[in-house]
Protein backbone atom coordinates (compact mmCIF):
# COMPACT_ATOMS: atom_id res chain seq x y z
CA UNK A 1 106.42 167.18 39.68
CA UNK A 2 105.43 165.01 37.20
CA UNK A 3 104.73 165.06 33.37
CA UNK A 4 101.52 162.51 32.28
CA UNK A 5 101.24 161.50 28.80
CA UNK A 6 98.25 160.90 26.60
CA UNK A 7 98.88 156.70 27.17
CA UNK A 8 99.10 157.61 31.26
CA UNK A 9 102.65 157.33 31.51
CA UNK A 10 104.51 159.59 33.49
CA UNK A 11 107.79 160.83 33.55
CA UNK A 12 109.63 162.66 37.12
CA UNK A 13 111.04 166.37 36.86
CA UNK A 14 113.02 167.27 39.57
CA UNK A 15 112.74 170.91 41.01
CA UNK A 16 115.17 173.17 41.60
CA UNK A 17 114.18 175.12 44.24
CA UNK A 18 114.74 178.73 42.92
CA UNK A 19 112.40 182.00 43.25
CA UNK A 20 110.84 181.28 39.73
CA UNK A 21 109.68 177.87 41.54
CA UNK A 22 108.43 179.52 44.27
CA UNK A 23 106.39 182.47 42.82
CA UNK A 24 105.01 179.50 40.31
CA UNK A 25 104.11 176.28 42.70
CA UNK A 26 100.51 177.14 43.61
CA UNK A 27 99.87 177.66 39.94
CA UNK A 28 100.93 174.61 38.81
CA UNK A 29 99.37 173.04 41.97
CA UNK A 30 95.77 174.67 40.50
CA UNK A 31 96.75 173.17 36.41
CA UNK A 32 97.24 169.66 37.58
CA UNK A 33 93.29 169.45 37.54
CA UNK A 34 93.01 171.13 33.80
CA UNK A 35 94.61 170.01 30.38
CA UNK A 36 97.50 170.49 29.29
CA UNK A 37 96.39 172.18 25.91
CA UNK A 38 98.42 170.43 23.54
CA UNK A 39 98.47 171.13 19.14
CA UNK A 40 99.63 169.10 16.57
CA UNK A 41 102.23 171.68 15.89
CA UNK A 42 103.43 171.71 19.32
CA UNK A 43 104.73 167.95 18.79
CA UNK A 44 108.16 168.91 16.92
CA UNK A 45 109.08 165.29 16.15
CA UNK A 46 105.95 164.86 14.14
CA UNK A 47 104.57 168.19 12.85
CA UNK A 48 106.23 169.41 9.90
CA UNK A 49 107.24 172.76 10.47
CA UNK A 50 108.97 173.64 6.90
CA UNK A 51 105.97 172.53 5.18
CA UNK A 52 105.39 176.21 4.08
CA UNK A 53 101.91 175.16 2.49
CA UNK A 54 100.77 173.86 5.20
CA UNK A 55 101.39 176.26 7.61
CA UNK A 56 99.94 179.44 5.28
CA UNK A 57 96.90 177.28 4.34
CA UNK A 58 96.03 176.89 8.25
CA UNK A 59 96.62 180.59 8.28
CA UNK A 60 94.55 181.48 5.26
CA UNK A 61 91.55 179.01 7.12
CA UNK A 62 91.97 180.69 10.62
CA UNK A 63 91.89 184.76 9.02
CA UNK A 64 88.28 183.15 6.98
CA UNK A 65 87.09 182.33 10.62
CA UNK A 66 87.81 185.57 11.82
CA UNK A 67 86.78 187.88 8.70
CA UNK A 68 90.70 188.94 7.85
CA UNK A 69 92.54 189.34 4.54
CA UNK A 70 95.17 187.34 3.94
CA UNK A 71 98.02 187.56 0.81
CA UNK A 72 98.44 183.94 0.37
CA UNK A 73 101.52 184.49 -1.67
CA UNK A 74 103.16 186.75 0.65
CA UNK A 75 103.10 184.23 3.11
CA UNK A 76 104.13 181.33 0.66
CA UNK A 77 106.75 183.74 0.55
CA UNK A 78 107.77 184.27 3.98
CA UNK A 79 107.44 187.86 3.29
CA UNK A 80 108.64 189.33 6.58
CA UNK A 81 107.47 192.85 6.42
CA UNK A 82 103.58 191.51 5.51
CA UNK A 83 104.40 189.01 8.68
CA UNK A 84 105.19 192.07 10.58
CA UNK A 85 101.73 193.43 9.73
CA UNK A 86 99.95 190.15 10.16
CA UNK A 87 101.65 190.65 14.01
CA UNK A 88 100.29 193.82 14.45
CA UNK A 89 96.46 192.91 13.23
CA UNK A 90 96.79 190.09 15.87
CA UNK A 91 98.39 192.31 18.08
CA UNK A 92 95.10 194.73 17.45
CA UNK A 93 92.29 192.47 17.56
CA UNK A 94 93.08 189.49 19.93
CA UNK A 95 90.52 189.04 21.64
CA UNK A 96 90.47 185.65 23.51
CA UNK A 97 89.18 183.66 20.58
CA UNK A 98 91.79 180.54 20.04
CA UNK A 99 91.14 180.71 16.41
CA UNK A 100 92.99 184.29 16.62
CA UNK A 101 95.83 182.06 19.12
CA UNK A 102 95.85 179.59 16.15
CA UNK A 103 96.46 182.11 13.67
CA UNK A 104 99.63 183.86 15.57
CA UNK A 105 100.96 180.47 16.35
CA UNK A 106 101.48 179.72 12.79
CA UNK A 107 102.70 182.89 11.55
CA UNK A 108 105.65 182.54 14.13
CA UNK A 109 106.23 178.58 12.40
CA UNK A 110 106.25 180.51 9.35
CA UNK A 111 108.92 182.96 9.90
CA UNK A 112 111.22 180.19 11.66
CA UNK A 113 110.21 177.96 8.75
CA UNK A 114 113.43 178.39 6.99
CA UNK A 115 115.37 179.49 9.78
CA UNK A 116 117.48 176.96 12.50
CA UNK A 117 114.88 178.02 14.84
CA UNK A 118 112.25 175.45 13.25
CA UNK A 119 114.97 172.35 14.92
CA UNK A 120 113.64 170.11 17.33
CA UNK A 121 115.26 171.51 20.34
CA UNK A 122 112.77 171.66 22.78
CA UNK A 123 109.16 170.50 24.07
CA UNK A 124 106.38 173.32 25.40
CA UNK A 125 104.33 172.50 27.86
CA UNK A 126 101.00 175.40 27.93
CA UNK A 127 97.90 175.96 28.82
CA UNK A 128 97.22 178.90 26.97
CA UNK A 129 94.67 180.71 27.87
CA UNK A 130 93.51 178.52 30.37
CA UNK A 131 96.11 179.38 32.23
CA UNK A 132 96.08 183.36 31.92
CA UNK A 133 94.39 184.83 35.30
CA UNK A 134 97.65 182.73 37.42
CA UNK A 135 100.48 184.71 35.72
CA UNK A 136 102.92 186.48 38.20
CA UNK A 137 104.89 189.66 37.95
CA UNK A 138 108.42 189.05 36.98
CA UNK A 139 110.82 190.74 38.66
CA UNK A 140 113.68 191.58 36.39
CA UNK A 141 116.52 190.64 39.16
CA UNK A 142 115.08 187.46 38.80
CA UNK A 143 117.60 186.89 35.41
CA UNK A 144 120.24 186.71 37.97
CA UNK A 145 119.02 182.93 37.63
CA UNK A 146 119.14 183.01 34.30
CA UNK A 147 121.60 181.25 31.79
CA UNK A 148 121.45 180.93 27.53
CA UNK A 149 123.02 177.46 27.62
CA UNK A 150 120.68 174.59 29.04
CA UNK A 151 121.06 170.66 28.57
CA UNK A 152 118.95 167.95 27.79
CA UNK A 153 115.98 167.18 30.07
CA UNK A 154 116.36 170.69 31.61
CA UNK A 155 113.09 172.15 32.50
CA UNK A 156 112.85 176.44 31.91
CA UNK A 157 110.53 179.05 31.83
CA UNK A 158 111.32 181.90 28.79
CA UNK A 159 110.04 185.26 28.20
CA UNK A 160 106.42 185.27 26.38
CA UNK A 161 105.41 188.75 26.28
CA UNK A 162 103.12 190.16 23.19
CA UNK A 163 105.45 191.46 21.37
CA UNK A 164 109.55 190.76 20.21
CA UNK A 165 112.51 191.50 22.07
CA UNK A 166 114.57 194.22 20.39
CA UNK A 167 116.98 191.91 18.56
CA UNK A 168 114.31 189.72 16.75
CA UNK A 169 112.77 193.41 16.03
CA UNK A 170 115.89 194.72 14.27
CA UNK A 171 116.32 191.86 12.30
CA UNK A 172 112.81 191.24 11.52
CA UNK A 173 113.32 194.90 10.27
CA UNK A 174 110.69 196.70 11.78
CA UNK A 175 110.79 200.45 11.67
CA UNK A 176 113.67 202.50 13.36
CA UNK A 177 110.95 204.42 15.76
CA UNK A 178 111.00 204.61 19.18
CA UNK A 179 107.81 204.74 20.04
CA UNK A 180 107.04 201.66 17.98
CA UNK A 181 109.63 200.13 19.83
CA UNK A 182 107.90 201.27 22.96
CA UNK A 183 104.96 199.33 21.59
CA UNK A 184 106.26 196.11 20.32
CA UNK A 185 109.21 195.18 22.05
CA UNK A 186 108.75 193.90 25.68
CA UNK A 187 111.40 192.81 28.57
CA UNK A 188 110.48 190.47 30.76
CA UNK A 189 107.18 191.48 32.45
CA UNK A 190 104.87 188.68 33.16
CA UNK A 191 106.07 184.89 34.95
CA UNK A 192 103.67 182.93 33.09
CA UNK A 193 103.58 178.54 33.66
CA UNK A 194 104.63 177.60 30.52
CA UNK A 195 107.55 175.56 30.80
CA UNK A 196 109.55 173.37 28.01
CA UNK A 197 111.84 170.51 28.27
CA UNK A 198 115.33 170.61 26.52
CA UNK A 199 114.67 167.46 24.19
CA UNK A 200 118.57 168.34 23.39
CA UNK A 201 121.48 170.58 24.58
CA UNK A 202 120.71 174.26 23.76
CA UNK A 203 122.91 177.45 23.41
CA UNK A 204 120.92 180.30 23.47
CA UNK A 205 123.42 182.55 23.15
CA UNK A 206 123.40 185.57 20.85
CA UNK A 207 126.15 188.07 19.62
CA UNK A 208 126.01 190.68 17.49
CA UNK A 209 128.58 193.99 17.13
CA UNK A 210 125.77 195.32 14.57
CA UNK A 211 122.68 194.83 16.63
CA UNK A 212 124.40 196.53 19.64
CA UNK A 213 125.44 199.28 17.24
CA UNK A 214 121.70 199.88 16.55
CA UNK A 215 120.20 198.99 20.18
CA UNK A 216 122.60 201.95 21.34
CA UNK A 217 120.46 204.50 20.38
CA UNK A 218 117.13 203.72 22.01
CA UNK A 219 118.59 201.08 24.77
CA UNK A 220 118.02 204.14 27.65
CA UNK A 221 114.70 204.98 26.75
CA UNK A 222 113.35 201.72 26.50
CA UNK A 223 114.89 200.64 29.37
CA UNK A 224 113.73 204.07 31.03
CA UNK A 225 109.89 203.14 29.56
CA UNK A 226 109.74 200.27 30.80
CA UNK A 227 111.22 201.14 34.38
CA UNK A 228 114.60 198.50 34.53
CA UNK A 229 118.24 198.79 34.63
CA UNK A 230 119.33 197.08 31.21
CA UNK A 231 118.03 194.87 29.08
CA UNK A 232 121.07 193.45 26.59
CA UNK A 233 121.39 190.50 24.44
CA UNK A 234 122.18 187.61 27.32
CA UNK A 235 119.25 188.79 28.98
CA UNK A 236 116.71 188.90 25.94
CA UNK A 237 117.73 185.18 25.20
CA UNK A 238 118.30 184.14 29.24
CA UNK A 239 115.71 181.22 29.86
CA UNK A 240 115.48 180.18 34.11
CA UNK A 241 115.58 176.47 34.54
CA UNK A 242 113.34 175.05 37.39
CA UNK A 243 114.34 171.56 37.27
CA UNK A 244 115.05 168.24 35.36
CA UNK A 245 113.29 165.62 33.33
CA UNK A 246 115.64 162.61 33.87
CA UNK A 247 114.38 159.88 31.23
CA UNK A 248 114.82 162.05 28.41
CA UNK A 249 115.12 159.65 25.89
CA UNK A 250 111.97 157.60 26.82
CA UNK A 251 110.16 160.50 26.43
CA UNK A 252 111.71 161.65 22.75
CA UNK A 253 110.58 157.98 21.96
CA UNK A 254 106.77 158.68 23.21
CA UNK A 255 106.64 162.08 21.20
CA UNK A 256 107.99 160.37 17.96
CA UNK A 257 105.13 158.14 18.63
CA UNK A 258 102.14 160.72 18.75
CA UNK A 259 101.95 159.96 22.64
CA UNK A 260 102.21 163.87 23.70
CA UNK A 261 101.91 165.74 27.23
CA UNK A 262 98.54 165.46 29.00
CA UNK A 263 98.67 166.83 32.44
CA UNK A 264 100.92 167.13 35.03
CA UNK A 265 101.14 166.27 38.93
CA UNK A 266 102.47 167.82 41.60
């Protein structure tokens, strides 16, 4: 497979032939002929992520396009529990407009604006919604290929369900309910054919004594709900790696120059 840029060059990824690959070949077979739907905000080495003012102003403009009333200062404020409720309204009223897509994009930069998560660790290649009628079921033995430590110039698919995965729930302190746990927090359902590309090495890895504590109590009837085994902290932040962008350095040098992904070829 191949990645094309917006200047036509192209850089190799090398597939590792795995069930993930196999369940998602014809798809990405079918997106070489569409675009690669590509943000400024998605470009990590030029967007400014922790420019807080930036990312509630795009937020105020997108809830004016779509008649919703936003606290301005509760965002400037990273206020997670309003964030929480600016989830659910998206969560409520999606609808397949990309201004509402735009919107939930940047209240996610907004929560990992002050957080490590806002580093440049990694490049996503999506679609969006162009992409939505060739998801796949995910089976959840499939994590068996699953690791939380990649290197640079792997390729990986991640969980992208609507929703959180308990841990980012607890901390994110939502309320200690089952049933909205039920609601919000998602395993691994849906195989969907966005992929990113390690732009550095990545641990993954989470551990927490205090979260398990807490995820003791509802682990069984989630898991129960939601008809799988387990689903503990390796496997909420387990990504599946289908391959490897050799030249990864070339390509860091491309993004840093506003020359982002286009399309790809398989």
């Amino acid at each position: 497979m191949q990645l094309i840029l917006s200047d036509k060059s192209s850089f190799d990824i090398d597939i590792k032939q795995n069930r993930v690959w196999d369940k998602l070949k014809h798809g990405y077979k079918h997106l070489q002929h569409v675009p690669i739907q590509f943000y400024p905000w998605d470009n990590k080495l030029k967007f400014n992520r922790s420019n807080v003012k930036q990312l509630v102003d795009t937020i105020v403009k997108s809830a004016e396009q779509l008649n919703v009333i936003i606290d301005p200062l509760l965002c400037e404020q990273c206020d997670q529990p309003y964030l929480n409720y600016l989830h659910e309204v998206y969560e409520r009223n999606y609808n397949g407009d990309k201004t509402w897509l735009i919107l939930h994009d940047h209240i996610h930069l907004l929560e990992n604006a002050l957080s490590s998560n806002s580093s440049n660790t990694s490049l996503s290649i999506d679609w969006r919604d162009l992409a939505g009628p060739l998801k796949k079921d995910f089976k959840h033995n499939m994590l068996e290929q699953g690791t939380t430590r990649i290197y640079k110039g792997d390729v990986y698919v991640r969980w992208q369900e609507l929703g959180k995965v308990p841990y980012n729930y607890w901390k994110d302190k939502e309320p200690n309910n089952i049933n909205r746990i039920k609601e919000l927090c998602k395993p691994w359902l849906i195989l969907r054919h966005t992929f990113c590309v390690a732009l550095h090495d990545v641990d993954f890895t989470v551990e927490s004594d205090s979260f398990n504590i807490w995820w003791d109590q509802y682990h069984n009837d989630f898991c129960m709900h939601y008809n799988i085994p387990n689903w503990d902290l390796k496997q909420m932040h387990s990504v599946i790696v289908l391959g490897n962008l050799q030249d990864i350095d070339s390509l860091n040098v491309k993004l840093s120059q506003d020359i982002v992904p286009d399309r790809i070829k398989i």
